[in-house]
Protein backbone atom coordinates (compact mmCIF):
# COMPACT_ATOMS: atom_id res chain seq x y z
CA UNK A 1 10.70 17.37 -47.46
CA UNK A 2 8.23 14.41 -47.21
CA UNK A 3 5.63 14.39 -44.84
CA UNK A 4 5.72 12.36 -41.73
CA UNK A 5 3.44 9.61 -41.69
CA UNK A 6 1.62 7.15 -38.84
CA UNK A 7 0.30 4.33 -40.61
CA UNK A 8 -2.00 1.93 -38.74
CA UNK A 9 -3.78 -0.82 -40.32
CA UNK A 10 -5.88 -3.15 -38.81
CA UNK A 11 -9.69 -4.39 -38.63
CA UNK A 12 -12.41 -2.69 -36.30
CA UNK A 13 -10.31 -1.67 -33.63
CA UNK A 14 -7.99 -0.04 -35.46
CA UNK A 15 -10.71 1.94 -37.36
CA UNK A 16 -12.70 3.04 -33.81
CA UNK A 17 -15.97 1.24 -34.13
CA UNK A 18 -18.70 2.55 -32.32
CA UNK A 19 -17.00 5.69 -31.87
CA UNK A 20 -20.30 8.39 -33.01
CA UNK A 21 -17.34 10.51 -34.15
CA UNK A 22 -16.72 8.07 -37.24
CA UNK A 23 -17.23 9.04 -40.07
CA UNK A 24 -16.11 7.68 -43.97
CA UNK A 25 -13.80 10.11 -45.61
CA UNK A 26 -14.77 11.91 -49.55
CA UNK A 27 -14.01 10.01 -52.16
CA UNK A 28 -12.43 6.50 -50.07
CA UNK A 29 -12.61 3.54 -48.72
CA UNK A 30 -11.14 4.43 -45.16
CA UNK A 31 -12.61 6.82 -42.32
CA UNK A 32 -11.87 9.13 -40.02
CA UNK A 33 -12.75 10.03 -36.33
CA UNK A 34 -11.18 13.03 -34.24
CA UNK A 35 -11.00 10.64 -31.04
CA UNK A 36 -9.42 7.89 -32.75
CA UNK A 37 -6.39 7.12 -31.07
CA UNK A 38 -4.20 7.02 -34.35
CA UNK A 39 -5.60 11.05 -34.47
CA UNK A 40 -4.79 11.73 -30.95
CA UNK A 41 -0.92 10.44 -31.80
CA UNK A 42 -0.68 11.67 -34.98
CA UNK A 43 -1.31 15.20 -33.99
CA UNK A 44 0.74 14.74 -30.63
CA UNK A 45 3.77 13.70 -32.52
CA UNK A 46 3.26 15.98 -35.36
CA UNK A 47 3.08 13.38 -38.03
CA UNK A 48 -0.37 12.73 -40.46
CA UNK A 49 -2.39 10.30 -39.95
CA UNK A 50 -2.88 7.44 -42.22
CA UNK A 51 -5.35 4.80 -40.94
CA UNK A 52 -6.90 1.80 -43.35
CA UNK A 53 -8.35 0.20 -40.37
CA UNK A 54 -11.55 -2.11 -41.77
CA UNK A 55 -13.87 -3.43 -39.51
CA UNK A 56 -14.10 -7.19 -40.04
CA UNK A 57 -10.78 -7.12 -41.92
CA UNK A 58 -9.68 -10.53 -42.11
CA UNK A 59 -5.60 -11.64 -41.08
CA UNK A 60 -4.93 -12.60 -44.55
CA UNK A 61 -5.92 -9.40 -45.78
CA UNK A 62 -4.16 -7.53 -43.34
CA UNK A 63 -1.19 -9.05 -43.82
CA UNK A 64 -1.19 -8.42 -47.22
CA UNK A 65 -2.28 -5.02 -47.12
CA UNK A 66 0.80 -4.37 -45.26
CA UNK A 67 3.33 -5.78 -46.89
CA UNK A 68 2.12 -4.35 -50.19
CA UNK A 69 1.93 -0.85 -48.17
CA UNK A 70 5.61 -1.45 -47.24
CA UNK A 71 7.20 -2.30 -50.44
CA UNK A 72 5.18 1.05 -52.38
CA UNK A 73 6.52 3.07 -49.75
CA UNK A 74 10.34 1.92 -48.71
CA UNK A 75 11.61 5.13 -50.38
CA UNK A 76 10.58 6.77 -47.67
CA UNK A 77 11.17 4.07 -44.66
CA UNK A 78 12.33 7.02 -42.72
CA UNK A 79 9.60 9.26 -42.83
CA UNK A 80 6.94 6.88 -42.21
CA UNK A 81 5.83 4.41 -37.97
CA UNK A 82 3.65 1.38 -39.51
CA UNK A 83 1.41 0.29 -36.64
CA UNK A 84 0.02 -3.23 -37.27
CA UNK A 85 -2.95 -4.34 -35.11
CA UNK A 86 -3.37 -8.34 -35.57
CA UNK A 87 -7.18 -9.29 -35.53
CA UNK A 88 -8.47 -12.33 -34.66
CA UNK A 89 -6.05 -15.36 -36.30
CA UNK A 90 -9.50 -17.16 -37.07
CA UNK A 91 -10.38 -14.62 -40.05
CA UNK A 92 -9.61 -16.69 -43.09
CA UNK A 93 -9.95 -14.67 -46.57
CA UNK A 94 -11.67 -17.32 -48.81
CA UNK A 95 -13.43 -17.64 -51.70
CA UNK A 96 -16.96 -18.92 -52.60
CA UNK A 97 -16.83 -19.32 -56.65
CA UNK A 98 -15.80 -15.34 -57.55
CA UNK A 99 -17.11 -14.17 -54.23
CA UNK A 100 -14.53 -13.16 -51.42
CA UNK A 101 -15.38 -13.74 -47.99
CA UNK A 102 -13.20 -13.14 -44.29
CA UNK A 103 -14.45 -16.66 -43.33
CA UNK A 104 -15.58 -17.79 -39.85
CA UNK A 105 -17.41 -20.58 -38.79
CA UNK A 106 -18.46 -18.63 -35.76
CA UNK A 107 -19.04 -14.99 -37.18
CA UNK A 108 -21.44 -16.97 -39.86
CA UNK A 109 -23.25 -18.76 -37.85
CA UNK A 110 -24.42 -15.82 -34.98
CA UNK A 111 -23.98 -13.15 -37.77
CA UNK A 112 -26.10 -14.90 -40.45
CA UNK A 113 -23.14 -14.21 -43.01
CA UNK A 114 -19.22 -13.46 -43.18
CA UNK A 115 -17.88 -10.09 -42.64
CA UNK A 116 -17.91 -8.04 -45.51
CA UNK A 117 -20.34 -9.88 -47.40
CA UNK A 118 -23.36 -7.06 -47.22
CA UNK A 119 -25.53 -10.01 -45.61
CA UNK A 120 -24.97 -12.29 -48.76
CA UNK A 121 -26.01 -9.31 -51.08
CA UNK A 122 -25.80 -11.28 -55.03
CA UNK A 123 -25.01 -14.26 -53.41
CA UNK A 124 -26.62 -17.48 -54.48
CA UNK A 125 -28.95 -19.49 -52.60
CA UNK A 126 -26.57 -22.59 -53.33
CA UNK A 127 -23.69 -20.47 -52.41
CA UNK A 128 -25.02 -18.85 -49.24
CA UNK A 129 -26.21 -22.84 -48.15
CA UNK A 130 -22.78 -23.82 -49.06
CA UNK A 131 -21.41 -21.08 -46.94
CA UNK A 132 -23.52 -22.38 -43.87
CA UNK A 133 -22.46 -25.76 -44.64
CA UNK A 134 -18.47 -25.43 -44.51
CA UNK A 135 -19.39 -23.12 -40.90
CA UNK A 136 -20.90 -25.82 -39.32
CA UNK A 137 -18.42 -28.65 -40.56
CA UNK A 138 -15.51 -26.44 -39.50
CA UNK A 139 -17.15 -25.98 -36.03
CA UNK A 140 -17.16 -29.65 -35.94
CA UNK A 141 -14.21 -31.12 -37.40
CA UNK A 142 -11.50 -28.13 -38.58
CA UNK A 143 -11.56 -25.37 -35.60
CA UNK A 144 -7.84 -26.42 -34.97
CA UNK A 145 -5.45 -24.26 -32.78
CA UNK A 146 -2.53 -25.74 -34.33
CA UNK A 147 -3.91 -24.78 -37.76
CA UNK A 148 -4.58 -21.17 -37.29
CA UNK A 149 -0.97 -20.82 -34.96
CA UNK A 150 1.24 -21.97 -37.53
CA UNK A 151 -0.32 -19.83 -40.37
CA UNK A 152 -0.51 -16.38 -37.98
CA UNK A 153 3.00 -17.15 -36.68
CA UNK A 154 4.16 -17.49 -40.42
CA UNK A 155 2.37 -14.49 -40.91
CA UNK A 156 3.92 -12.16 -38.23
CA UNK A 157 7.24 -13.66 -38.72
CA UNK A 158 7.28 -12.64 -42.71
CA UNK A 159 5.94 -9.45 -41.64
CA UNK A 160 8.50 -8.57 -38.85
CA UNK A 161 10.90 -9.82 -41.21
CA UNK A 162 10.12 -7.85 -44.05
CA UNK A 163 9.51 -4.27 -42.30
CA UNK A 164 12.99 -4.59 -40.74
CA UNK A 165 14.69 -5.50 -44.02
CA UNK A 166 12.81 -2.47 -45.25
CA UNK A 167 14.18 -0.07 -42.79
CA UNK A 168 10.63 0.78 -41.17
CA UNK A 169 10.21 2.21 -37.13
CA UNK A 170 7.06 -0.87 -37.06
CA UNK A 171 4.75 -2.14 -34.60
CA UNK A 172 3.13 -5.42 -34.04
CA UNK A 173 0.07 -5.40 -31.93
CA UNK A 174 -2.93 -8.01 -30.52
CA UNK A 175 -5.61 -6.43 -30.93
CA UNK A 176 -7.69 -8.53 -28.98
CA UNK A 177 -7.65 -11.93 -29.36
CA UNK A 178 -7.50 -14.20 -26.10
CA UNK A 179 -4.72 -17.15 -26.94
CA UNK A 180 -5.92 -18.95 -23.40
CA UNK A 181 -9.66 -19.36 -23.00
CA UNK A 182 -10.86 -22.06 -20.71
CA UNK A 183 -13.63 -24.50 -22.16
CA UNK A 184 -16.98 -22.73 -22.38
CA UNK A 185 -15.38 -19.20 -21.27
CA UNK A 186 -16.33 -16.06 -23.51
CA UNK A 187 -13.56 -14.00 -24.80
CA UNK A 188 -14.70 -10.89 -23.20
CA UNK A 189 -15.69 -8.01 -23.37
CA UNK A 190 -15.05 -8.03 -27.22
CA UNK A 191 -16.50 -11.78 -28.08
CA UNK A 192 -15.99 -13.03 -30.92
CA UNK A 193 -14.86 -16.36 -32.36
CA UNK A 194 -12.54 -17.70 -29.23
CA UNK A 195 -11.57 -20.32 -28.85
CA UNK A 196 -14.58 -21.88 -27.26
CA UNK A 197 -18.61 -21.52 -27.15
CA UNK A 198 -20.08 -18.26 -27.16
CA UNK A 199 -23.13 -17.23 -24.84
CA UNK A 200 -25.36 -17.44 -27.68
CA UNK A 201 -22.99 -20.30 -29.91
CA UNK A 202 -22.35 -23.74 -29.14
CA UNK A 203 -19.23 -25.30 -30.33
CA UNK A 204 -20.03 -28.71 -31.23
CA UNK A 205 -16.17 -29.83 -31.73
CA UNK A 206 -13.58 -31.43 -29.54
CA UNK A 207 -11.53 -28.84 -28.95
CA UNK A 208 -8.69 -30.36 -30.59
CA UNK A 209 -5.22 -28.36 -29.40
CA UNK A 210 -7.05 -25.54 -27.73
CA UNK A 211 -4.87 -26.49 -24.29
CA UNK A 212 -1.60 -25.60 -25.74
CA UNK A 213 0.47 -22.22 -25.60
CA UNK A 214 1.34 -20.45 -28.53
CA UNK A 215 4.84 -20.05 -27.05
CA UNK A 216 5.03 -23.36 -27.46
CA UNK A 217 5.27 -23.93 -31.10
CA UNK A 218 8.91 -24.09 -32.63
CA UNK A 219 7.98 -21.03 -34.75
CA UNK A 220 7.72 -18.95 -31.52
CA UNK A 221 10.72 -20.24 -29.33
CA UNK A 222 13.11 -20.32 -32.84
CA UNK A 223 11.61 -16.90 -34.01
CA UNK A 224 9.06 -14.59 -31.57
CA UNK A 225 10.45 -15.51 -28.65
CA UNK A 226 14.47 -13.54 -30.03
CA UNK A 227 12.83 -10.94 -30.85
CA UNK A 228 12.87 -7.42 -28.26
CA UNK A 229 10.31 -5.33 -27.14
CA UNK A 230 11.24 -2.88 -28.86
CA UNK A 231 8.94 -3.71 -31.80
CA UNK A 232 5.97 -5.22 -29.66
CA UNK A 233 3.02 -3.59 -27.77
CA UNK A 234 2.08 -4.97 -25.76
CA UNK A 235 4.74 -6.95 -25.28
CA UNK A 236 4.53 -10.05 -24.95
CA UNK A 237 2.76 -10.63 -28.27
CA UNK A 238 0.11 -12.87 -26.93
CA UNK A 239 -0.96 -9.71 -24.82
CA UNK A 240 -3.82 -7.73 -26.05
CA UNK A 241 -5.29 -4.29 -26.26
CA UNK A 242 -8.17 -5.08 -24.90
CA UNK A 243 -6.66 -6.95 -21.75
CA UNK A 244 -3.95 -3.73 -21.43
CA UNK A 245 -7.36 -1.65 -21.08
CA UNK A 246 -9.28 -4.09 -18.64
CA UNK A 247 -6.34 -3.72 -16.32
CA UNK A 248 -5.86 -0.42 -16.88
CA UNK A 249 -9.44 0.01 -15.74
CA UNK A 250 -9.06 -1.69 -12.54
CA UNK A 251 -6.32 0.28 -10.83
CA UNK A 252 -8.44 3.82 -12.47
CA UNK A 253 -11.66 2.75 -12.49
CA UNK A 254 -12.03 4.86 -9.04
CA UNK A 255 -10.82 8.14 -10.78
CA UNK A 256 -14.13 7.92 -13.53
CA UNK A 257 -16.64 6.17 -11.48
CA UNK A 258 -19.43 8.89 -10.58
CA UNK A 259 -17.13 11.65 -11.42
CA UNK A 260 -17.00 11.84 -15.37
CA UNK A 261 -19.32 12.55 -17.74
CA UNK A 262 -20.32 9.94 -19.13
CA UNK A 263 -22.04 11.90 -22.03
CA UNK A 264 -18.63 12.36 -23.51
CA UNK A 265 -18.41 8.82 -24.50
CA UNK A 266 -20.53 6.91 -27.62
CA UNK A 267 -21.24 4.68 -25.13
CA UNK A 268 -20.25 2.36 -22.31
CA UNK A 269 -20.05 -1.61 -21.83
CA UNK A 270 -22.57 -2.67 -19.10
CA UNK A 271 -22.32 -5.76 -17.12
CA UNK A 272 -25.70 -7.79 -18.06
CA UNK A 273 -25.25 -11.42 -16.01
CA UNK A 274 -26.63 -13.11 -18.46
CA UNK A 275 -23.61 -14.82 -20.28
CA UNK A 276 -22.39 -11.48 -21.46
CA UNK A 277 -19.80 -9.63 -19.37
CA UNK A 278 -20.42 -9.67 -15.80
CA UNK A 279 -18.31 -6.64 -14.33
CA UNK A 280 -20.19 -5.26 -11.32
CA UNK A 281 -19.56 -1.76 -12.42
CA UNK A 282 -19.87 -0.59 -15.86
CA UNK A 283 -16.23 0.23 -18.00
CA UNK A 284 -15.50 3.51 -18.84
CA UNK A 285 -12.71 2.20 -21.23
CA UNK A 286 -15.07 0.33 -23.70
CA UNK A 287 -18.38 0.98 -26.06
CA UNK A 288 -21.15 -1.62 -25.32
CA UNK A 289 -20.09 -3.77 -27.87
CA UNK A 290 -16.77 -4.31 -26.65
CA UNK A 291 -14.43 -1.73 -28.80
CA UNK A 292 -13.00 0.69 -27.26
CA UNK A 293 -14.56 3.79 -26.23
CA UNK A 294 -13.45 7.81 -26.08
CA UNK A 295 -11.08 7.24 -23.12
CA UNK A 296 -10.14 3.83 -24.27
CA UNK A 297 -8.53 5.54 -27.56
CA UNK A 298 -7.02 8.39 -25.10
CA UNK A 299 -5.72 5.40 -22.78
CA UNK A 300 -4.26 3.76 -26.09
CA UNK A 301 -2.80 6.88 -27.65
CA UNK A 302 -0.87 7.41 -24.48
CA UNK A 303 0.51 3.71 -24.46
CA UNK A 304 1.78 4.11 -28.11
CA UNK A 305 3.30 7.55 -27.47
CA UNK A 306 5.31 6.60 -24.17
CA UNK A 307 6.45 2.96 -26.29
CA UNK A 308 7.98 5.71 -28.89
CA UNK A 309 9.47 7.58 -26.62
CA UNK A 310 10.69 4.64 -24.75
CA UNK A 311 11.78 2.97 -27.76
CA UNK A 312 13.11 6.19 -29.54
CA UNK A 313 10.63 6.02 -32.38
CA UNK A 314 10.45 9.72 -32.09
């Protein structure tokens, strides 16, 4: 009889950055961490684990990963959850000449280079310049909600779509990207690209469509907006992970504070005042970088396991 398999997929958060418990497994690309939350499940439920979380994993590439995943495996639909954890819409797999790239304007320009490019490692000077060039043009005239909505809502349509058609038990999460930002308001406590300036970034654009709702495209009402909960966590999509946890944290935070030990965790986010994240007490729930700590995978395993329960996945 086949095994039973969890499949998650997904960029850093998926994978359990900053946990010290990471580690790359022999002879892959992938890695593995005994306090990953896709661990804790798998062994709760009794199924194996199969995680090709990446961090900086653009959408494009997840997407396709996915759907490629799917299609190898639909001989054994039944045997097999696929968890999908949406990154951040603004990842855009490109090309430079031969060299692929999850472009950015805002990763490139406080990173020095685009994920996954080993810090422009046989990369041209022209290209590199080239690179910085199209950031800073982007920032300026092409960082356009309506542009990146339409292409992820495409995207997670096809996707729901497909793994239905295919006869999959499926997932569809936001990971952590924050669909209402206010002007000049970090995405926090995981920044990265929102939709506005960073602490440490100044968007130079207008702004351009960054007040409307992404339930208020026709893609969502027609499509997204039919579909149950039943394949959505949270639900409703536009919910995140990382906001699921921050709430969590304030109806628990009493239950942790000065009572665990903090030396079971890689490490914990700190308020710093200083355009960071200003909570007045540090988060158990989250590393200092803004993934998701020890507990935060615990907290996250349990929200997947009661969904399956709730939803009969199991």
């Amino acid at each position: 009889m086949p095994n039973k398999i969890l499949y998650f997929n997904g960029c850093s958060w998926a994978e359990g950055a900053e946990l010290d418990s990471l580690s790359n497994l022999e002879s892959s690309e992938y890695t593995k961490s005994e306090h990953r939350f896709s661990k804790l499940l798998a062994d709760k439920i009794g199924y194996d684990e199969v995680n090709h979380g990446k961090s900086g994993k653009s959408h494009d590439g997840l997407i396709e990963e996915v759907l490629l995943y799917a299609e190898e495996n639909k001989d054994n639909a039944d045997n097999i959850i696929i968890n999908v954890m949406l990154t951040s819409m603004e990842r855009i797999l490109m090309y430079c000449n031969d060299k692929k790239m999850v472009f950015n304007w805002w990763l490139i320009m406080s990173n020095g280079s685009p994920h996954q490019t080993d810090n422009f490692t046989d990369w041209k000077f022209d290209e590199q310049h080239a690179t910085f060039d199209l950031a800073r043009l982007w920032s300026a005239y092409f960082h356009n909600f309506r542009f990146y909505a339409k292409r992820w809502l495409k995207d997670v349509i096809l996707l729901h779509k497909t793994l239905t058609e295919l006869g999959y038990r499926f997932t569809l999460t936001n990971s952590f990207y924050n669909f209402d930002c206010k002007p000049d308001e970090p995405n926090l406590p995981f920044y990265e690209e929102s939709t506005v300036s960073g602490h440490d970034i100044k968007y130079g654009g207008v702004r351009d469509a960054f007040n409307m709702s992404i339930s208020g495209f026709d893609l969502y009402t027609k499509f997204v907006n039919k579909w149950d909960n039943k394949n959505i966590i949270p639900s409703p999509l536009e919910s995140s992970i990382k906001d699921f946890l921050l709430d969590l944290w304030e109806t628990e935070r009493e239950k942790y504070l000065d009572v665990y030990d903090r030396k079971k965790l890689s490490s914990i986010l700190e308020g710093d005042g200083n355009g960071g994240y200003h909570a007045k007490t540090p988060n158990y729930f989250f590393c200092q970088n803004g993934h998701p700590s020890e507990l935060g995978h615990e907290k996250i395993s349990d929200l997947y396991f009661t969904h399956y329960t709730d939803y009969e996945f199991i």
